[in-house]
Protein backbone atom coordinates (compact mmCIF):
# COMPACT_ATOMS: atom_id res chain seq x y z
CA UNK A 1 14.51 4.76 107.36
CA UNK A 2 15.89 8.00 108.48
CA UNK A 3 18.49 7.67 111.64
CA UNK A 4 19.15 10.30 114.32
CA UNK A 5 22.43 10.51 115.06
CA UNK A 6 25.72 12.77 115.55
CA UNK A 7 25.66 14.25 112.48
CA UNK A 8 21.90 15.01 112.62
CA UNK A 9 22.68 16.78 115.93
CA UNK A 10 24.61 19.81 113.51
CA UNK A 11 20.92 20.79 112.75
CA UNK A 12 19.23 21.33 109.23
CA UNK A 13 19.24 24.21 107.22
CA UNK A 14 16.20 25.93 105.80
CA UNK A 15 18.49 26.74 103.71
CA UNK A 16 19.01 22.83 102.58
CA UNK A 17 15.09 22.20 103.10
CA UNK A 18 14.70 25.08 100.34
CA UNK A 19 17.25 23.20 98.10
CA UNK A 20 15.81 19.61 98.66
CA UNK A 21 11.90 20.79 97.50
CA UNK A 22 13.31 22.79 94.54
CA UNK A 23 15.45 19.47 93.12
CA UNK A 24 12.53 16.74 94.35
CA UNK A 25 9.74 19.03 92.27
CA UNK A 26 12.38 20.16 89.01
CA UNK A 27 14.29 16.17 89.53
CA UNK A 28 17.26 17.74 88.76
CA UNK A 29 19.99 19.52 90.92
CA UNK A 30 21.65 22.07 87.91
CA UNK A 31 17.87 22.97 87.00
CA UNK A 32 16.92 23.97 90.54
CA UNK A 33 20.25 25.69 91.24
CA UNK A 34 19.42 27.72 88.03
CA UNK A 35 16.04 28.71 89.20
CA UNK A 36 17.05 29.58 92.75
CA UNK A 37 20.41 31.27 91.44
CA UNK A 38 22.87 29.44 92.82
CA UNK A 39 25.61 27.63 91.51
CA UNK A 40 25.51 23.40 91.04
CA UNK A 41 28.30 22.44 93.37
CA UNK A 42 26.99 24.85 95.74
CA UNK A 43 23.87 22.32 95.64
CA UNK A 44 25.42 19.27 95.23
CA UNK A 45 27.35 20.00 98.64
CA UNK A 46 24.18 21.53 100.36
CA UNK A 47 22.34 18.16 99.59
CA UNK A 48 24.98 15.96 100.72
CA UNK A 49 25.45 17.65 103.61
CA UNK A 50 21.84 17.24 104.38
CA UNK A 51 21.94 13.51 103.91
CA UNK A 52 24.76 13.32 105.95
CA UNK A 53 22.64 15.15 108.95
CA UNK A 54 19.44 12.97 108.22
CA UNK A 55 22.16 9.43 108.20
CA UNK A 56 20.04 8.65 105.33
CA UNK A 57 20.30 8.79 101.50
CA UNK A 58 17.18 10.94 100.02
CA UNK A 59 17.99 11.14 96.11
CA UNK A 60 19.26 8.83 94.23
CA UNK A 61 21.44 10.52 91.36
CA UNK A 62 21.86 8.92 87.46
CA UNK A 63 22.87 10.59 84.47
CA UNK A 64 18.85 11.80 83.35
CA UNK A 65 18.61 13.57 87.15
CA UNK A 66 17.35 12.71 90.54
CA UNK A 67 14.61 10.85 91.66
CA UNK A 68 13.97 10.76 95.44
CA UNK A 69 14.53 7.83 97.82
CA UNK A 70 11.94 6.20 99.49
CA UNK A 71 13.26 7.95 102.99
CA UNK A 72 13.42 11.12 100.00
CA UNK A 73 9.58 10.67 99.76
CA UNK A 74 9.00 10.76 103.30
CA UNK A 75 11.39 13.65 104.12
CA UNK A 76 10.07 15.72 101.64
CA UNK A 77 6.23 15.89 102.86
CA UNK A 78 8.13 17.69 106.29
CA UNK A 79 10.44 20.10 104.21
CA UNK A 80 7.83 21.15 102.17
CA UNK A 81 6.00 22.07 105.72
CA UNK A 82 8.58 23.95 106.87
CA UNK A 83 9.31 25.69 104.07
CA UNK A 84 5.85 26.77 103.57
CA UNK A 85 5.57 27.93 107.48
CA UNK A 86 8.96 29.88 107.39
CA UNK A 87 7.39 31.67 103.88
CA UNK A 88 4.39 32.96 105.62
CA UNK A 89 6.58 34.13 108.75
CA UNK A 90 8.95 35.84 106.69
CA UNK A 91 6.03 37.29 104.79
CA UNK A 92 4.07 38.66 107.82
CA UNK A 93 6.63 39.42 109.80
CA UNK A 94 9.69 40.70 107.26
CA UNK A 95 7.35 41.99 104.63
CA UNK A 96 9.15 39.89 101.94
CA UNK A 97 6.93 39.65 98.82
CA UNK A 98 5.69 36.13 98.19
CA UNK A 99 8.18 33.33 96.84
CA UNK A 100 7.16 31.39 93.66
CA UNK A 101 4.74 29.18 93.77
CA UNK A 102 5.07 25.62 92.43
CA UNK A 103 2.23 23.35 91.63
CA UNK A 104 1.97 20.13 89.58
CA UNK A 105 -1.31 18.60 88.41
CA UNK A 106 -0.98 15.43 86.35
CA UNK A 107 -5.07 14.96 85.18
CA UNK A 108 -7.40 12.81 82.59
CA UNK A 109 -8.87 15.34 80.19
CA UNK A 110 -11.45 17.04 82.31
CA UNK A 111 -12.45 20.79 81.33
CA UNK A 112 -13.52 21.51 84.75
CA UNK A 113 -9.30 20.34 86.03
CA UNK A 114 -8.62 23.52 83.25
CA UNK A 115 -11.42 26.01 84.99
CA UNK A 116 -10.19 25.20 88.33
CA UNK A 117 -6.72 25.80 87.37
CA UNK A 118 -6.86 28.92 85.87
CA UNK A 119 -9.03 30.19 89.11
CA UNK A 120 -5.90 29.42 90.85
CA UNK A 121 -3.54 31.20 89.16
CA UNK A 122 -5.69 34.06 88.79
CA UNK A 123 -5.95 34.04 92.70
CA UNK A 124 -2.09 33.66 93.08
CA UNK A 125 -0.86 36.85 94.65
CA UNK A 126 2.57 35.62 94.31
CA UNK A 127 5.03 37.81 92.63
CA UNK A 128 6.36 35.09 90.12
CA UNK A 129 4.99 31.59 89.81
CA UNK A 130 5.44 27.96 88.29
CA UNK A 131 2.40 26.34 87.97
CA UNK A 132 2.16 23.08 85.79
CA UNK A 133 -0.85 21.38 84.39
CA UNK A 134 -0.19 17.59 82.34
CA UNK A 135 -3.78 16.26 80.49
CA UNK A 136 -2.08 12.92 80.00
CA UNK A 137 -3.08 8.83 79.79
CA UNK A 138 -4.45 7.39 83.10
CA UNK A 139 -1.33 5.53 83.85
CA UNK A 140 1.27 8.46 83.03
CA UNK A 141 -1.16 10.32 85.33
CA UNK A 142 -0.39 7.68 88.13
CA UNK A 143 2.88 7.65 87.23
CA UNK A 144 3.92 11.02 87.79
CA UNK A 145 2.03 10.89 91.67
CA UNK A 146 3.94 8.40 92.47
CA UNK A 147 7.56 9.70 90.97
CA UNK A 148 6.33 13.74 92.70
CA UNK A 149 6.28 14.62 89.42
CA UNK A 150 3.22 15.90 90.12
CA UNK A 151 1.61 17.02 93.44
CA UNK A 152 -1.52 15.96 92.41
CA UNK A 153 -3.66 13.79 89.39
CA UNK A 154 -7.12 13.76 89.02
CA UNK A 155 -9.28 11.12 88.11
CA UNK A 156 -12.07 8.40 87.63
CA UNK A 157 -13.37 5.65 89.29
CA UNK A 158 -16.50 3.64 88.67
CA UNK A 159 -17.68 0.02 89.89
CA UNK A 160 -15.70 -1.43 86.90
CA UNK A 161 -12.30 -0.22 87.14
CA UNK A 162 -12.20 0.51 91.20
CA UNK A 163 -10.35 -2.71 91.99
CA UNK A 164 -7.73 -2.65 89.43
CA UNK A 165 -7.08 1.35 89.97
CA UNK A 166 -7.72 1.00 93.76
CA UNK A 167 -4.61 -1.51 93.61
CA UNK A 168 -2.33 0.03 91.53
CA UNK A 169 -2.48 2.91 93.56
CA UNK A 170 -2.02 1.25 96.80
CA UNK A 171 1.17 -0.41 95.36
CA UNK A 172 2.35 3.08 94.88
CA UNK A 173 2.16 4.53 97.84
CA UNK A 174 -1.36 6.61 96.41
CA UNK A 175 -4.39 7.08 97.86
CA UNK A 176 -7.81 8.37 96.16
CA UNK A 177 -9.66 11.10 97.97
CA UNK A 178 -13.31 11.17 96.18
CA UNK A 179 -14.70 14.60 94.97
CA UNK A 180 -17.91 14.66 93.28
CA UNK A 181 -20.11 11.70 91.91
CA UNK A 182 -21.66 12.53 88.34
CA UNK A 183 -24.41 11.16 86.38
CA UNK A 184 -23.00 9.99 82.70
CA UNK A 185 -23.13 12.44 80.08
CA UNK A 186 -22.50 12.30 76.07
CA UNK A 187 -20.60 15.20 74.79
CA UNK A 188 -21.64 16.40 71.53
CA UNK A 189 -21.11 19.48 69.16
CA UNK A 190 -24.57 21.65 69.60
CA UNK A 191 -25.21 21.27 65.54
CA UNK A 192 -25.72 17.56 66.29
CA UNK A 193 -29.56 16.54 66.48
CA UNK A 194 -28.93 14.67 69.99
CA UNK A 195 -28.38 17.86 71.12
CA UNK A 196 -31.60 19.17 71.39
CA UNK A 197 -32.54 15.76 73.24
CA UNK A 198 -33.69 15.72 77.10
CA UNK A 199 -31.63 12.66 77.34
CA UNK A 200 -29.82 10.23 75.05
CA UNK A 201 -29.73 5.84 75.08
CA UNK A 202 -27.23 3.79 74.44
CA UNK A 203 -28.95 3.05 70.81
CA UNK A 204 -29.07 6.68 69.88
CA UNK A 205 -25.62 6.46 69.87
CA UNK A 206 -24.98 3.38 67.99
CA UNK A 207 -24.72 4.99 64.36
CA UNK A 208 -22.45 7.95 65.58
CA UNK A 209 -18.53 7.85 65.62
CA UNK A 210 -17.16 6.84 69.38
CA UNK A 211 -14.64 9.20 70.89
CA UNK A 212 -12.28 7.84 73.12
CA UNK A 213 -8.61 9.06 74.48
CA UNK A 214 -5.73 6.91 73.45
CA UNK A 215 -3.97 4.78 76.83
CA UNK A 216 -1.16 3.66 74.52
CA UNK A 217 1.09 1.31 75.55
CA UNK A 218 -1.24 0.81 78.67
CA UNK A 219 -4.55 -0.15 76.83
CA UNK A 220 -6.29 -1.71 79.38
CA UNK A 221 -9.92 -1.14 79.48
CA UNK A 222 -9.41 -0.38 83.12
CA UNK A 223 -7.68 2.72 82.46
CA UNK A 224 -10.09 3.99 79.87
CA UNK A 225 -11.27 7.39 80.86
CA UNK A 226 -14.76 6.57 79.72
CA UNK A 227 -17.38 4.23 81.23
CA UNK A 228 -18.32 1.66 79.21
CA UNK A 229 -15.40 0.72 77.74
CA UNK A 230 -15.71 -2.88 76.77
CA UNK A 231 -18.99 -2.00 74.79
CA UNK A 232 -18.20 -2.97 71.08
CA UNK A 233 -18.75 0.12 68.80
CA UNK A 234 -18.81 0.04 64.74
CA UNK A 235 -17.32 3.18 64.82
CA UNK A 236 -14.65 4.07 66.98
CA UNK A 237 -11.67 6.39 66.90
CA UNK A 238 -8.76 7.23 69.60
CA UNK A 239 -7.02 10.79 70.06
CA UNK A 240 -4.54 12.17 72.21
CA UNK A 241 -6.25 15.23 73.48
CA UNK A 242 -9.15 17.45 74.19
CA UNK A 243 -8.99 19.48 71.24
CA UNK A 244 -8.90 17.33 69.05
CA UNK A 245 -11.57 15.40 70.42
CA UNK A 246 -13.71 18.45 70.42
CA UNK A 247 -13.11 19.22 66.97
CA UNK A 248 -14.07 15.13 65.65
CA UNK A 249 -17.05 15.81 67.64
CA UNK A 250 -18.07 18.70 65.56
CA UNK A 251 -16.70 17.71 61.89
CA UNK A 252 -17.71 14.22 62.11
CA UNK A 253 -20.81 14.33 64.70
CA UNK A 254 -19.33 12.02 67.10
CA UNK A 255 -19.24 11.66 70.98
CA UNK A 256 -17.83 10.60 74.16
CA UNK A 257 -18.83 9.94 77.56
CA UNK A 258 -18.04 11.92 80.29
CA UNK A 259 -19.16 13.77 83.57
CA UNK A 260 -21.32 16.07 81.76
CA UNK A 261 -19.66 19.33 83.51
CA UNK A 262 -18.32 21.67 80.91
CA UNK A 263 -17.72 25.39 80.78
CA UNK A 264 -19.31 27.52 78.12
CA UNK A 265 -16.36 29.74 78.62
CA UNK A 266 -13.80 26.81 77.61
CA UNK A 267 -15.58 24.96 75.18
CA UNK A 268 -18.50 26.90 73.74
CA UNK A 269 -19.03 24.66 70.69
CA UNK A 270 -19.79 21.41 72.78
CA UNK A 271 -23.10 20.53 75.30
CA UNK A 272 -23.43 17.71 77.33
CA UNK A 273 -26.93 15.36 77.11
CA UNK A 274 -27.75 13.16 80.02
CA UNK A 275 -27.12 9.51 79.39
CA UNK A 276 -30.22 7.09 80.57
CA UNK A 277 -27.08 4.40 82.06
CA UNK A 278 -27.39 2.23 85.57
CA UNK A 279 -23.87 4.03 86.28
CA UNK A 280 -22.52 6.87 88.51
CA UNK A 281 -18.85 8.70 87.60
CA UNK A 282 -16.34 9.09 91.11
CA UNK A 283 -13.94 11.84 90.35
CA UNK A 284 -11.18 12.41 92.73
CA UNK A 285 -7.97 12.93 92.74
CA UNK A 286 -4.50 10.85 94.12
CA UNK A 287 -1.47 11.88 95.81
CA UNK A 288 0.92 10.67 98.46
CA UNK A 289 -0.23 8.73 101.48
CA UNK A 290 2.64 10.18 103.55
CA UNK A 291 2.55 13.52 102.09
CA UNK A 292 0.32 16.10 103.19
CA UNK A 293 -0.91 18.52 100.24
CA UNK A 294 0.97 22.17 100.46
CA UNK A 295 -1.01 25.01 100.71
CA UNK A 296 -0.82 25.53 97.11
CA UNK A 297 -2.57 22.36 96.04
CA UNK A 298 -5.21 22.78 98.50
CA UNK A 299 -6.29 25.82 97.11
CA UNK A 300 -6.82 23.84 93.77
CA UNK A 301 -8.96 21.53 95.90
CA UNK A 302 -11.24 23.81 96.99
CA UNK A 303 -11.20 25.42 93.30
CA UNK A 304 -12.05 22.50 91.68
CA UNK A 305 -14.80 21.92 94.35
CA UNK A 306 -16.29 25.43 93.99
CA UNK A 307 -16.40 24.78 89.83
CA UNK A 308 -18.33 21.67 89.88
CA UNK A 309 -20.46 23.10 92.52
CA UNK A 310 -22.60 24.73 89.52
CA UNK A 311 -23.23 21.76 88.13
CA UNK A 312 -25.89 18.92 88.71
CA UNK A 313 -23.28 16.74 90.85
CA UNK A 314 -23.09 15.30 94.64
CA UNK A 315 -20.22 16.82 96.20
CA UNK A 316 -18.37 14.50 98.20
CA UNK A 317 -16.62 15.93 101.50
C-alpha cells in the first residue's frame, strides 16, 4: 500500500510520472531512457526518488527488466491520468505538437481487432507514435493484461468456457467488459461449395479438414478460441496464425468457427456461412480492474465498436 509521509510531502514530478509510464509500458528502464532521450542513471535516480516520495516500492528490478509492484499497478492507472491531462494542456495551451502515442493490444485472431486497429492509427494525429498489436494464444493474451504488457486483450466467452476464463481473470486482477454477441459462423475459402450455402450443419462439416489455433503449452479446451471445442473431428489440424489458417482454408478446403465478421478489404479470399448451432459468441475485451483505459485505448473501443457495427451482431453497451 502506498504511505503518505515526509518524503511524499517534496511533491512528484511530472517529470517522474513521465518516466514511470514510459518504463511500466517498455518494462525496462535503459529502453525507456533511450526513447525519451535521456540517460539510464538519470532514470534510475528519477524512479527512486519517486518511490522514495510515494514510501512505497513500485518496480521490482531483475536482470531481464522491470515488472511493476502491486502498489506499481495501482500507481500507474493515476500517472498515466496525469500525464495524459498535462499533454492536452500543454497542447491547447503551449501549442506543443502531440507526444507519441503508446498503445498495446494483446488479442485472439480476430480480423475485425486488425480493422479497428488500423482505423486508429490512421486517426492518430500524433506526430510520432508506438502502437503495438500481439495476435497471440488465449492465455499469453491474459498474460500480458495482467503483466501491462498490454493495455488491452480481446476476447471470447461462451456458456462453456465463462467460468474457467471468468476466474482466471478475477485472480488477475482482470475484468471482462462485453462488446458484441455473434451468431457462429464457418469460415471458408469462396471456391469451397459450402460457400454458396444459406447456412451450414454441423454434418456438412464432418468430411472437411478442422481449423483450429494452437494454445500450446496451455491446451485446455477452455482456452480454445473456437466454440465447440471438445467435438471429436477426423480431421483436424492446429496453426499459429491467421494467415496461415487462411491459406489451409483455401489449399485444403477446410474451416473454422468464428464470429462470422470479416473484412473484404483484409481477407478477400475467405466468406463466412452461418452455422445452424444452439450457441451465441461474447466478444469483449480485459484489462485492469484498477486501471482506467487512457484515452488512447478508448479510441480503439469505440473503433472496434463502429467496425462490427456493419455486421449482423448485437452490440453490447
Amino acid at each position: 500500500m502506498i504511505r503518505n509521509g515526509a518524503s511524499a510531502a517534496r511533491g512528484i514530478t511530472l517529470q517522474q510520472l513521465r518516466y514511470f509510464v514510459e518504463v511500466a509500458v517498455e518494462g525496462s528502464i535503459s529502453a525507456a531512457a533511450d526513447l525519451l532521450y535521456v540517460s539510464q542513471p538519470t532514470m534510475s535516480a528519477a524512479l527512486k526518488d519517486l518511490e522514495s516520495r510515494v514510501g512505497s516500492t513500485l518496480l521490482l528490478r531483475t536482470t531481464r527488466g522491470v515488472r511493476l509492484t502491486e502498489d506499481g499497478t495501482e500507481f500507474l492507472g493515476y500517472a498515466r491520468q496525469v500525464t495524459e491531462q498535462a499533454e492536452l494542456l500543454e497542447r491547447r495551451y503551449l501549442g506543443r505538437a502531440p507526444s507519441r502515442r503508446l498503445l498495446a493490444v494483446s488479442t485472439q485472431h480476430y480480423s475485425f481487432v486488425v480493422d479497428a486497429f488500423a482505423r486508429m492509427v490512421r486517426a492518430s494525429d500524433a506526430a510520432a507514435y508506438s502502437f503495438s498489436l500481439r495476435e497471440t494464444r488465449t492465455w499469453d493474451l491474459i498474460e500480458d493484461v495482467r503483466t501491462l504488457r498490454s493495455e488491452l486483450g480481446i476476447l471470447y466467452r461462451n456458456d462453456f468456457n465463462r467460468n474457467v476464463i471468468d476466474k482466471l481473470l478475477r485472480d488477475s486482477g482482470l475484468v471482462f467488459t462485453p462488446l458484441f454477441f455473434a451468431s457462429p459462423h464457418i469460415f471458408v475459402a469462396r471456391t469451397n461449395p459450402l460457400a454458396k450455402r444459406a447456412r451450414v450443419t454441423l454434418d456438412d462439416l464432418d468430411a472437411l479438414p478442422r481449423l483450429t489455433f494452437d494454445q500450446g503449452a496451455n491446451n485446455s479446451f477452455y482456452f480454445a478460441e473456437e466454440i465447440l471445442s471438445t467435438r471429436s473431428t477426423k480431421q483436424n489440424i492446429q496453426v499459429s496464425d491467421r494467415a496461415t489458417i487462411f491459406n489451409l482454408m483455401i489449399s485444403l478446403g477446410g474451416y473454422t468457427i468464428s464470429t462470422g465478421i470479416i473484412s473484404d478489404d483484409l481477407d478477400p479470399s475467405i466468406v463466412a456461412v452461418p452455422l445452424d448451432v444452439d450457441e451465441r459468441i461474447e466478444i469483449g475485451w480485459i484489462g485492469q480492474s484498477s486501471i482506467e483505459l487512457t484515452t488512447q485505448a478508448r479510441r480503439f473501443v469505440a473503433e472496434m465498436r463502429d467496425v462490427v457495427a456493419d455486421f449482423d451482431v448485437e452490440l453490447l453497451i
